[in-house]
C-alpha atoms as a PDB file:
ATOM      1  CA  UNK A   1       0.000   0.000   0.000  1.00  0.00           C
ATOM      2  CA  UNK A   2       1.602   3.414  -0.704  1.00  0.00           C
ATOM      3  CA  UNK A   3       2.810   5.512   1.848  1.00  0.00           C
ATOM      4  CA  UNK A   4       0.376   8.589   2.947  1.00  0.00           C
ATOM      5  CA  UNK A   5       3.531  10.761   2.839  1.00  0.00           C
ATOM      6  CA  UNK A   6       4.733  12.435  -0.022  1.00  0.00           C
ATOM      7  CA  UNK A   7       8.209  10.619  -0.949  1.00  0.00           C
ATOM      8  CA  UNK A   8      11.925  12.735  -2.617  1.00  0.00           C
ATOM      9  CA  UNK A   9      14.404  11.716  -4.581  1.00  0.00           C
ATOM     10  CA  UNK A  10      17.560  13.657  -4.020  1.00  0.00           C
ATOM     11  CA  UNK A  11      20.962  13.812  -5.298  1.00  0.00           C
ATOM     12  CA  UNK A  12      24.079  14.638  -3.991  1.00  0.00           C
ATOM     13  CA  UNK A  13      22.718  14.568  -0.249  1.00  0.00           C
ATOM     14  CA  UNK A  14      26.599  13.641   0.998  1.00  0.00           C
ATOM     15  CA  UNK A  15      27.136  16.859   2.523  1.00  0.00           C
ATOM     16  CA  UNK A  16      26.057  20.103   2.049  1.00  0.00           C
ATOM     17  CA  UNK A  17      23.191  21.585   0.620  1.00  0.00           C
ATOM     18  CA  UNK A  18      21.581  18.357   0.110  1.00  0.00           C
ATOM     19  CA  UNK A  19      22.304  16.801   3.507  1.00  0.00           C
ATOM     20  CA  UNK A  20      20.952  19.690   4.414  1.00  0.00           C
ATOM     21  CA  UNK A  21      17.742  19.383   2.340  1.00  0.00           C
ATOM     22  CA  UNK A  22      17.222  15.759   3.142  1.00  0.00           C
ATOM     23  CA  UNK A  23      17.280  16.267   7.110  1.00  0.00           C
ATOM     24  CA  UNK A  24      14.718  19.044   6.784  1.00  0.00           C
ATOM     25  CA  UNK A  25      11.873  16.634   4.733  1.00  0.00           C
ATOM     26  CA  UNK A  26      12.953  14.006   6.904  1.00  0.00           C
ATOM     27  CA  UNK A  27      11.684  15.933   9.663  1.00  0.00           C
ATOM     28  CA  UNK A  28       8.474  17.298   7.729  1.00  0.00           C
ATOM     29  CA  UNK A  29       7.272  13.678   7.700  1.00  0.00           C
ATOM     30  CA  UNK A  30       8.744  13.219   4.157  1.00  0.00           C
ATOM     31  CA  UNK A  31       9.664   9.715   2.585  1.00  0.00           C
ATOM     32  CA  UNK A  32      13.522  10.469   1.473  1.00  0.00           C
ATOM     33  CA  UNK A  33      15.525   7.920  -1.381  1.00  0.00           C
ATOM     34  CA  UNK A  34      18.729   9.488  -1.916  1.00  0.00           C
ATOM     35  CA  UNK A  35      21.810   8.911  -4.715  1.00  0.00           C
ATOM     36  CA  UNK A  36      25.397   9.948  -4.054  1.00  0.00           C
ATOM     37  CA  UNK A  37      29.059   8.697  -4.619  1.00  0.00           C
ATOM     38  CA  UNK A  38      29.849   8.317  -0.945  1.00  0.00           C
ATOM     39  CA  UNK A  39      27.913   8.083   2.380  1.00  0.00           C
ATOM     40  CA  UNK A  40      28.975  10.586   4.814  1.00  0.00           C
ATOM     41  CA  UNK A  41      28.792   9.896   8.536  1.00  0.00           C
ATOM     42  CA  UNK A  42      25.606  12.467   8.657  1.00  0.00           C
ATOM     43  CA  UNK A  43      24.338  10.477   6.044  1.00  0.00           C
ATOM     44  CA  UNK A  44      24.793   7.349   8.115  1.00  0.00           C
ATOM     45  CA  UNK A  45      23.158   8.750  11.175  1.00  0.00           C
ATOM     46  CA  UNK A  46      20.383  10.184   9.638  1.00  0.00           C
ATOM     47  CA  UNK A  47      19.697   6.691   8.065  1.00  0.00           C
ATOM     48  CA  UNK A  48      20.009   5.136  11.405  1.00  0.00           C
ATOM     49  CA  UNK A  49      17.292   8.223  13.004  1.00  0.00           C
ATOM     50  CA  UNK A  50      14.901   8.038  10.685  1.00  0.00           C
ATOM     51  CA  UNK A  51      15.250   3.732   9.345  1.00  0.00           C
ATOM     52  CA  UNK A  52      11.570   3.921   7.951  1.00  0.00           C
ATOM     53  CA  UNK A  53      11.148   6.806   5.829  1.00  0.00           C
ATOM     54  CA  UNK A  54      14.911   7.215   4.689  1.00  0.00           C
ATOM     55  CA  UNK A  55      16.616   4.991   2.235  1.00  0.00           C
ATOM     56  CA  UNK A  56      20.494   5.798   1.046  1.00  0.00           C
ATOM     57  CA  UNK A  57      21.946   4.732  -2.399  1.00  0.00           C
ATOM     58  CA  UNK A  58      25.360   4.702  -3.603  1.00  0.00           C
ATOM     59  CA  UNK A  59      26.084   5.147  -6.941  1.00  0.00           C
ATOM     60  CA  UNK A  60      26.664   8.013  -9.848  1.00  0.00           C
ATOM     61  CA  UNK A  61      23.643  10.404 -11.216  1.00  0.00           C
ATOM     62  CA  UNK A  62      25.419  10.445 -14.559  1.00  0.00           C
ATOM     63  CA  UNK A  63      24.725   6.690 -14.326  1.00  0.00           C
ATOM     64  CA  UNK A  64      20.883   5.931 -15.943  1.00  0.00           C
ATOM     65  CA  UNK A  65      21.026   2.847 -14.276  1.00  0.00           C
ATOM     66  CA  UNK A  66      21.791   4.516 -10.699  1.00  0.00           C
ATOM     67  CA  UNK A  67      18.854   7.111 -11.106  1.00  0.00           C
ATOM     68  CA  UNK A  68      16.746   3.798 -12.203  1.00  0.00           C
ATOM     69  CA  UNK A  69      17.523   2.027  -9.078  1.00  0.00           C
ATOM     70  CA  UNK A  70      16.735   5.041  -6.641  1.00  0.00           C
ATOM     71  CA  UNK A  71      13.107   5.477  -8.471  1.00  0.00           C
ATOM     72  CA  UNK A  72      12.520   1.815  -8.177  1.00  0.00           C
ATOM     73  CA  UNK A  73      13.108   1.807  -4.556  1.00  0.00           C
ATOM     74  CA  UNK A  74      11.310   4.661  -3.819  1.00  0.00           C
ATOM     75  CA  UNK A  75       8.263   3.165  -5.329  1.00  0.00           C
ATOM     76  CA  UNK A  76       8.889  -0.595  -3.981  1.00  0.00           C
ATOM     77  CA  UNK A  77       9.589   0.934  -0.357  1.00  0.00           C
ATOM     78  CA  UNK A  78       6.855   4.135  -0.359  1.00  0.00           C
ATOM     79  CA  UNK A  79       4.897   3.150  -2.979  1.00  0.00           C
ATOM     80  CA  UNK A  80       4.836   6.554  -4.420  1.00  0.00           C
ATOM     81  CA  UNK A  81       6.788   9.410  -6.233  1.00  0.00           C
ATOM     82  CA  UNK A  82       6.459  12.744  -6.028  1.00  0.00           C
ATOM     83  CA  UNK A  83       9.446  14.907  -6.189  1.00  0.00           C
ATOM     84  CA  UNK A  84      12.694  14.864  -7.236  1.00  0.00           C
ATOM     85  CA  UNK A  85      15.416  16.987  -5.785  1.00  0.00           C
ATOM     86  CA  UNK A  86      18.321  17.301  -8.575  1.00  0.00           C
ATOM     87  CA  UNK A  87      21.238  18.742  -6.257  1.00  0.00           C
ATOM     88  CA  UNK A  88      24.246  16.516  -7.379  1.00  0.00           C
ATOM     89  CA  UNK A  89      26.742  19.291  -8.867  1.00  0.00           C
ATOM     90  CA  UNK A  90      30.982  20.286  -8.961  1.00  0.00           C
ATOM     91  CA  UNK A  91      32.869  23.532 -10.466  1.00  0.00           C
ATOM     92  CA  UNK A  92      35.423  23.396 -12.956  1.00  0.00           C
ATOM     93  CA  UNK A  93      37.592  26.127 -12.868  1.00  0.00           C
ATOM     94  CA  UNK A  94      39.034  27.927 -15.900  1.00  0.00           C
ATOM     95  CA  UNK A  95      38.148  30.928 -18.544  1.00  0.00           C
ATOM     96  CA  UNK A  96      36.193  29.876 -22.038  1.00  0.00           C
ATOM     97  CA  UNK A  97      39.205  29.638 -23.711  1.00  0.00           C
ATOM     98  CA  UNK A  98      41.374  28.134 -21.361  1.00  0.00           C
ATOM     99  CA  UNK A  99      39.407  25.392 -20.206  1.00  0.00           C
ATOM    100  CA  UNK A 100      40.116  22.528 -22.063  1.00  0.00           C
ATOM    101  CA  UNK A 101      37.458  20.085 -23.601  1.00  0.00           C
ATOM    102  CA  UNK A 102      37.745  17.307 -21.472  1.00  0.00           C
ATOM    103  CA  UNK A 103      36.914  19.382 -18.459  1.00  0.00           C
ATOM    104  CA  UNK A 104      34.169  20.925 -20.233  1.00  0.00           C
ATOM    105  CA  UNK A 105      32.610  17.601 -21.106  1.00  0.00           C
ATOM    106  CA  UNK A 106      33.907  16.694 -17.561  1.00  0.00           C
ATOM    107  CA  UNK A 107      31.289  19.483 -16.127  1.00  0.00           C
ATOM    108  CA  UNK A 108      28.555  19.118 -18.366  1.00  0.00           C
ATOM    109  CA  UNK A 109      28.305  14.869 -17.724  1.00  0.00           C
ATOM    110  CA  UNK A 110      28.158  15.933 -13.609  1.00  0.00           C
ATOM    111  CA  UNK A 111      26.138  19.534 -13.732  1.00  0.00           C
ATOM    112  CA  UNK A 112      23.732  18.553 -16.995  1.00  0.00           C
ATOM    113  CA  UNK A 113      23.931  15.391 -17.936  1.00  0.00           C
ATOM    114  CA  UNK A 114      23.442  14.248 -14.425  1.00  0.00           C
ATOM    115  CA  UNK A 115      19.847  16.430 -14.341  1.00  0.00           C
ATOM    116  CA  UNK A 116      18.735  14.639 -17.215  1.00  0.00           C
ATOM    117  CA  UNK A 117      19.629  11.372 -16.162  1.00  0.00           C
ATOM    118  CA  UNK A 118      17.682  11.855 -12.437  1.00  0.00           C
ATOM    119  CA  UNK A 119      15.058  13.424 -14.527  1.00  0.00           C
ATOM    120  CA  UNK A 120      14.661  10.737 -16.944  1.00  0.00           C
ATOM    121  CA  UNK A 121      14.118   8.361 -14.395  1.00  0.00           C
ATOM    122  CA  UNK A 122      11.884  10.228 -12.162  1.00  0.00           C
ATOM    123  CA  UNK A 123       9.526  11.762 -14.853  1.00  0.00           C
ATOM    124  CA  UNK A 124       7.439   8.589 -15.314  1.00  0.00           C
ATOM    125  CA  UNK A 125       7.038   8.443 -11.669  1.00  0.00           C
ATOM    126  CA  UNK A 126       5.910  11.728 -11.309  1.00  0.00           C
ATOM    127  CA  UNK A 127       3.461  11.980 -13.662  1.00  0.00           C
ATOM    128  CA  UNK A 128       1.574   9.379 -11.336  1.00  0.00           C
ATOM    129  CA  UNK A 129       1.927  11.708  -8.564  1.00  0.00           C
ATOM    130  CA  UNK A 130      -1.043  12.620  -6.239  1.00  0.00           C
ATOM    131  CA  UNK A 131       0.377  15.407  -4.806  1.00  0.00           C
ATOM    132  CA  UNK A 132      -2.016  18.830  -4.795  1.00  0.00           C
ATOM    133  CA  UNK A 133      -0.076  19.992  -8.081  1.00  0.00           C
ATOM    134  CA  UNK A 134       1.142  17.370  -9.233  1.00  0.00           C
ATOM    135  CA  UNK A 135       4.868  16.287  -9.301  1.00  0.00           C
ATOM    136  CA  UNK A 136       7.733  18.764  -9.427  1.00  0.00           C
ATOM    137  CA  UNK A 137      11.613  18.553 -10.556  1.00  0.00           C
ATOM    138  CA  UNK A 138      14.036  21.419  -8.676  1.00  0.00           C
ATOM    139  CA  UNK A 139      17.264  21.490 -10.015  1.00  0.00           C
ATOM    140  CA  UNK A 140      19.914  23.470  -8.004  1.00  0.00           C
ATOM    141  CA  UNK A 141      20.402  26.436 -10.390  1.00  0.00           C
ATOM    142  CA  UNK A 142      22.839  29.044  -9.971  1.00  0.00           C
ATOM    143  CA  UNK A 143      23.155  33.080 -10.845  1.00  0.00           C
ATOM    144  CA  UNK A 144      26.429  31.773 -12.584  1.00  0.00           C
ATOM    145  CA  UNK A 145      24.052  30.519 -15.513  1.00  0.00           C
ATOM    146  CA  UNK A 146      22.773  34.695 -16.155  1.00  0.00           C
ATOM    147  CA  UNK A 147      26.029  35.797 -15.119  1.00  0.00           C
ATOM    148  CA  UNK A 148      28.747  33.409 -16.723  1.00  0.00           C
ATOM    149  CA  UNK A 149      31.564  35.578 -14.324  1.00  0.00           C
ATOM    150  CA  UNK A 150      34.881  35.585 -15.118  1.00  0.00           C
ATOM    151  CA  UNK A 151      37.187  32.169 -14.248  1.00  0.00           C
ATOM    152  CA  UNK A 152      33.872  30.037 -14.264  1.00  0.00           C
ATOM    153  CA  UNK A 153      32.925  29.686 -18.153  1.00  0.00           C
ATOM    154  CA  UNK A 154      32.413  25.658 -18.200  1.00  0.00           C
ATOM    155  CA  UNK A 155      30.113  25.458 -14.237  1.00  0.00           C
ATOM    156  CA  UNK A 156      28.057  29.269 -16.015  1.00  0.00           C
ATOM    157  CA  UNK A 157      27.529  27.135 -19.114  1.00  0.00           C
ATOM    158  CA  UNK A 158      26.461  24.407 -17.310  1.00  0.00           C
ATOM    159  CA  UNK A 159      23.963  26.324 -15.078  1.00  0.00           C
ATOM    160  CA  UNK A 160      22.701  27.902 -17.801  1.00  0.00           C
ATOM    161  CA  UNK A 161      21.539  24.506 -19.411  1.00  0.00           C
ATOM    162  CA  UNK A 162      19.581  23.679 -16.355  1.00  0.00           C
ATOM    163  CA  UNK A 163      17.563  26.443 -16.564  1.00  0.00           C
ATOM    164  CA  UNK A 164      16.637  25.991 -20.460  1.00  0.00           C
ATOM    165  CA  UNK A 165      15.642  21.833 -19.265  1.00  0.00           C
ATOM    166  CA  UNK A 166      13.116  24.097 -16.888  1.00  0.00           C
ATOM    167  CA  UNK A 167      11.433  25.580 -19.215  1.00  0.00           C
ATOM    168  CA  UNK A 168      11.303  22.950 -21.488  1.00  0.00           C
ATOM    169  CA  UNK A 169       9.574  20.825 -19.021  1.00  0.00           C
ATOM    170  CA  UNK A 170       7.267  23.363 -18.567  1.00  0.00           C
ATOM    171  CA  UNK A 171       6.558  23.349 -21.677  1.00  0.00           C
ATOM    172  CA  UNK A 172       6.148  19.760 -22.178  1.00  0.00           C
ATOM    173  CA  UNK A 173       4.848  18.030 -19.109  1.00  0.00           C
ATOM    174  CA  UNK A 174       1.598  19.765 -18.232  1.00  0.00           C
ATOM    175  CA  UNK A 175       1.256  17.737 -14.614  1.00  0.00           C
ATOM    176  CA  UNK A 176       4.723  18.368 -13.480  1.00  0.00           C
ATOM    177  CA  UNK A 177       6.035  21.838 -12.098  1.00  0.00           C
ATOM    178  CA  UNK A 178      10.033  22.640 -12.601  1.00  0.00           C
ATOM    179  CA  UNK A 179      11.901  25.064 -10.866  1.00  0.00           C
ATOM    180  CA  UNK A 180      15.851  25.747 -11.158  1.00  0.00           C
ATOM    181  CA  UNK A 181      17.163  27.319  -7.790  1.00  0.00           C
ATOM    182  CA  UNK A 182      20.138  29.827  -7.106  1.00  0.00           C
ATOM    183  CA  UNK A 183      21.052  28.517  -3.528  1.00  0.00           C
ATOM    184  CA  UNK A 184      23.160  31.650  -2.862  1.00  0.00           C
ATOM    185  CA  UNK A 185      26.989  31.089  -1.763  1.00  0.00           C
ATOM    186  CA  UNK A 186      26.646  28.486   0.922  1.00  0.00           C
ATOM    187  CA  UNK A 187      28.781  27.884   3.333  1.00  0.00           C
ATOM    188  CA  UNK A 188      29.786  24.361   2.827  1.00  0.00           C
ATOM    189  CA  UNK A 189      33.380  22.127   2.802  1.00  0.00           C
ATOM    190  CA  UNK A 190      33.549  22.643  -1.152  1.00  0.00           C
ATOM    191  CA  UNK A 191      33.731  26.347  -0.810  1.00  0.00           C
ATOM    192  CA  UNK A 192      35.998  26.232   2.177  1.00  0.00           C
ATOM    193  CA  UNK A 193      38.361  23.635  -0.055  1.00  0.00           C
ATOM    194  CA  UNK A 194      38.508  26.387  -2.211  1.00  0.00           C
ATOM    195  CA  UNK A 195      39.474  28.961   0.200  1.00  0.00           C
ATOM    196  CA  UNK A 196      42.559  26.343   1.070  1.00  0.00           C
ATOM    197  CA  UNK A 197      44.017  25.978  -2.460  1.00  0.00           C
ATOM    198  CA  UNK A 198      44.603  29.821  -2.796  1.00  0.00           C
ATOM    199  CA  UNK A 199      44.371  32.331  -5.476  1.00  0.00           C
ATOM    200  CA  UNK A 200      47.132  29.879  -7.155  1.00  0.00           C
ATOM    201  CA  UNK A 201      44.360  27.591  -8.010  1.00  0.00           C
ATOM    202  CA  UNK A 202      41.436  29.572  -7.614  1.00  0.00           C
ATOM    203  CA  UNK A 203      40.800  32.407 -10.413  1.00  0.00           C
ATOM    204  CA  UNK A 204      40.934  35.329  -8.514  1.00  0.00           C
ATOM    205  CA  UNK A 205      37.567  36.807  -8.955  1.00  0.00           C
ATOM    206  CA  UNK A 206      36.164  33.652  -7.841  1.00  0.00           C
ATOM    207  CA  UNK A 207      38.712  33.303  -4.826  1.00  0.00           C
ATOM    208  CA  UNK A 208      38.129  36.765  -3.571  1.00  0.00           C
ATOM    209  CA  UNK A 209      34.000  36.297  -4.511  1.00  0.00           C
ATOM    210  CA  UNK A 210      33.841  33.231  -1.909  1.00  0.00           C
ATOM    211  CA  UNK A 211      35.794  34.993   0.594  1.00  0.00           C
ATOM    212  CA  UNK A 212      33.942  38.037   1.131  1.00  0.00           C
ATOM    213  CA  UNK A 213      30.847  36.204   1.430  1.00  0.00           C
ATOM    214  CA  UNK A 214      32.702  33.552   3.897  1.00  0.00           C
ATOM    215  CA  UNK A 215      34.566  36.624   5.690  1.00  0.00           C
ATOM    216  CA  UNK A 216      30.968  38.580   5.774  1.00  0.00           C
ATOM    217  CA  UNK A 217      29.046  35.385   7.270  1.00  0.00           C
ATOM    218  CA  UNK A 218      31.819  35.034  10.256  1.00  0.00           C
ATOM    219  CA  UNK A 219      31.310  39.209  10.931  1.00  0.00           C
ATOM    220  CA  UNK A 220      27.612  38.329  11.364  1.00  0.00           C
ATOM    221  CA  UNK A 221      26.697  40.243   8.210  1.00  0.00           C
ATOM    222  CA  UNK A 222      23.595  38.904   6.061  1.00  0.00           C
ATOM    223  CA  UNK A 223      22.039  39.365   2.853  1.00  0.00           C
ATOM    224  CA  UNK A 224      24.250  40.967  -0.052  1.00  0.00           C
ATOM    225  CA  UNK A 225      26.849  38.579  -1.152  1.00  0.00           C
ATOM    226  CA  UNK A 226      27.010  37.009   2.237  1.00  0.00           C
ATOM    227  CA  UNK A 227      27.918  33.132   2.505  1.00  0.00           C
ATOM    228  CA  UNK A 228      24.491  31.426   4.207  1.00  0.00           C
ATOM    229  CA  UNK A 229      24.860  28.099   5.919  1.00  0.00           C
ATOM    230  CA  UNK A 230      23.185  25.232   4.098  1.00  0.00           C
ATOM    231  CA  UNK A 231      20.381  25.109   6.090  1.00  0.00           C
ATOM    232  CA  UNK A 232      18.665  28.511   5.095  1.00  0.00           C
ATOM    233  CA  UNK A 233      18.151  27.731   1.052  1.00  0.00           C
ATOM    234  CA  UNK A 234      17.617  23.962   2.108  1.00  0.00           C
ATOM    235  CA  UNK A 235      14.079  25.451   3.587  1.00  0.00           C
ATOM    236  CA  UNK A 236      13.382  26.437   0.202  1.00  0.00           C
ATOM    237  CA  UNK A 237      13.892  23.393  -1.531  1.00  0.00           C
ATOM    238  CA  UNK A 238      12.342  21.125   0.802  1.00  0.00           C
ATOM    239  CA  UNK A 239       9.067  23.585   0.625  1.00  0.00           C
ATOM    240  CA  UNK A 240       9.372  23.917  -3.223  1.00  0.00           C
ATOM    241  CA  UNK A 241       9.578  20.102  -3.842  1.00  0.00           C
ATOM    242  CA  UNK A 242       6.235  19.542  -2.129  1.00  0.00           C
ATOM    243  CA  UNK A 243       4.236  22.895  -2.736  1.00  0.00           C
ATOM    244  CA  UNK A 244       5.814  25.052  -5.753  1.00  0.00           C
ATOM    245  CA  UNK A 245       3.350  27.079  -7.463  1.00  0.00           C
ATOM    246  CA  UNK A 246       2.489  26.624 -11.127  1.00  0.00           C
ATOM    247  CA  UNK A 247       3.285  30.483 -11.767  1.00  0.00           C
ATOM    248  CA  UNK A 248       7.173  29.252 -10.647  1.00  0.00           C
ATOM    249  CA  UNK A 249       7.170  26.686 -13.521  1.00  0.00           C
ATOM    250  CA  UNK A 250      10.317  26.842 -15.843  1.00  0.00           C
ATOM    251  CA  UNK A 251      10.993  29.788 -13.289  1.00  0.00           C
ATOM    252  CA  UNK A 252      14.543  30.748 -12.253  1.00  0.00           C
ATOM    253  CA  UNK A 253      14.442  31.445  -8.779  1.00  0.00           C
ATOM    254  CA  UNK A 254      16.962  32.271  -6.061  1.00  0.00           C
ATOM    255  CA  UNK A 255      16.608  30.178  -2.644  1.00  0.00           C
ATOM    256  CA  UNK A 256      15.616  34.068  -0.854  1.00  0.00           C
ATOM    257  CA  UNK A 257      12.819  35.762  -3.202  1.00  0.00           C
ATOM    258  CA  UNK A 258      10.603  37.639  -1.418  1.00  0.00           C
ATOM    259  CA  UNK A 259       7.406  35.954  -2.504  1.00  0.00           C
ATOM    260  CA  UNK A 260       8.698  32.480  -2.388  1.00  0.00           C
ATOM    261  CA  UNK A 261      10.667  33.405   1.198  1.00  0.00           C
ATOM    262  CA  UNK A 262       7.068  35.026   2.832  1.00  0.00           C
ATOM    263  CA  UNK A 263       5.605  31.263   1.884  1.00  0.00           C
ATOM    264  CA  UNK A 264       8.356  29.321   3.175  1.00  0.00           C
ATOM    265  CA  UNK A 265       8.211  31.116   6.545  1.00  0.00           C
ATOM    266  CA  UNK A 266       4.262  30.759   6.748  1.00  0.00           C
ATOM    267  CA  UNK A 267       4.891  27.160   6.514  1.00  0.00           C
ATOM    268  CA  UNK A 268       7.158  26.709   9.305  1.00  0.00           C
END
């Protein structure tokens, strides 16, 4: 019999953003299968928490196969479908022209390719969904994909893909409601990595980008370019991958807009 609670799919739910995002439907109530390289120690524990509504896979999201295996155990454990959280991302560093193609392809198999594959597999799924509204895809967007800023031309391009696959499933699947989402700069261990390797390594715009946000988050500063801890823009997702609107549909959105924010604080 399927479960009476709605049931996620999520990618990339190691660390992060997605941990994040995962821990907050988890305790909404929410049915969780997740799909990620490694499993972290937070991954582990939540798994051991929350044993009946939480079920961990490891494996690739550029692997069909993978994203198969996570939407058949969703519906064999939960019976149900209804949302699929596409978080799994990296950054390749480098200009347009000095980036060279395998790192380009490199980006596009994790960033893109690794969307379509979770969304490949979950579509069919969520077409079945009974959720008021029907099934909905977020994809974790970024700015970068308007912006394309200097020292990030492969991770822009990238970003900028996911938000045309938004609007295309708008446009073609009439029960289903996508939404790409700029998280912000969150604080996380990727950034802080970063931070580590030094302008050396780091393009300097980027480099000096992530540390005044990291540098304005430690002085107690918010809003602005301000680094926000994962937890803040995982609010949004979790809310947006049971309730977003049909006027967000192929929508671009960042994690803080006002109308979306006002909802997401009503609702907790």
């Amino acid at each position: 019999m399927p479960s009476t609670s709605a049931t996620v799919y999520v990618t990339g739910a190691s660390r992060g953003l997605g941990l994040a995002i995962v821990e907050k439907l988890l305790g909404d109530g929410v049915n969780v299968v997740t799909l990620q390289r490694t499993h972290s120690t937070e991954l582990k524990a939540l798994e051991k928490k929350y044993s009946n509504t939480l079920v961990n896979i490891i494996g690739s999201v550029t692997d069909t196969s993978d994203n198969e295996t996570a939407v058949s155990k969703a519906l064999e454990r939960f019976g149900r479908l209804d949302a699929v959280v596409l978080n799994a991302g990296m950054g390749v560093m480098g200009t347009a022209a000095n980036t060279e193609l395998p790192d380009w392809k490199a980006q596009f198999e994790v960033n893109f390719f690794g969307v379509v594959a979770g969304m490949l597999a979950a579509v069919p799924a969520l077409r079945e969904s009974k959720l008021t509204g029907g099934g909905r895809v977020i994809i974790s967007g970024s700015v970068g994909g308007d912006l394309a800023p200097p020292g990030l031309a492969a991770y822009a391009a990238s970003k900028a893909a996911v938000n045309s696959l938004a609007r295309s499933l708008k446009n073609e699947e009439p029960s289903i409601t996508a939404v790409s989402v700029h998280p912000g700069l969150v604080a996380t261990d990727m950034v802080r990595e970063l931070l580590r390797d030094g302008k050396e390594k780091v393009p300097a715009p980027i480099y000096n980008y992530f540390e005044a946000g990291m540098n304005a988050e430690k002085s107690g500063v918010t809003g602005g370019h301000a680094s926000v801890p994962p937890e803040v823009p995982a609010k949004t997702f979790a809310w947006l991958a049971l309730n977003a609107p049909k006027e967000l549909n192929g929508k671009f959105v960042t994690y803080n807009d006002e109308e979306v924010a006002k909802q997401v604080e009503a609702s907790t």
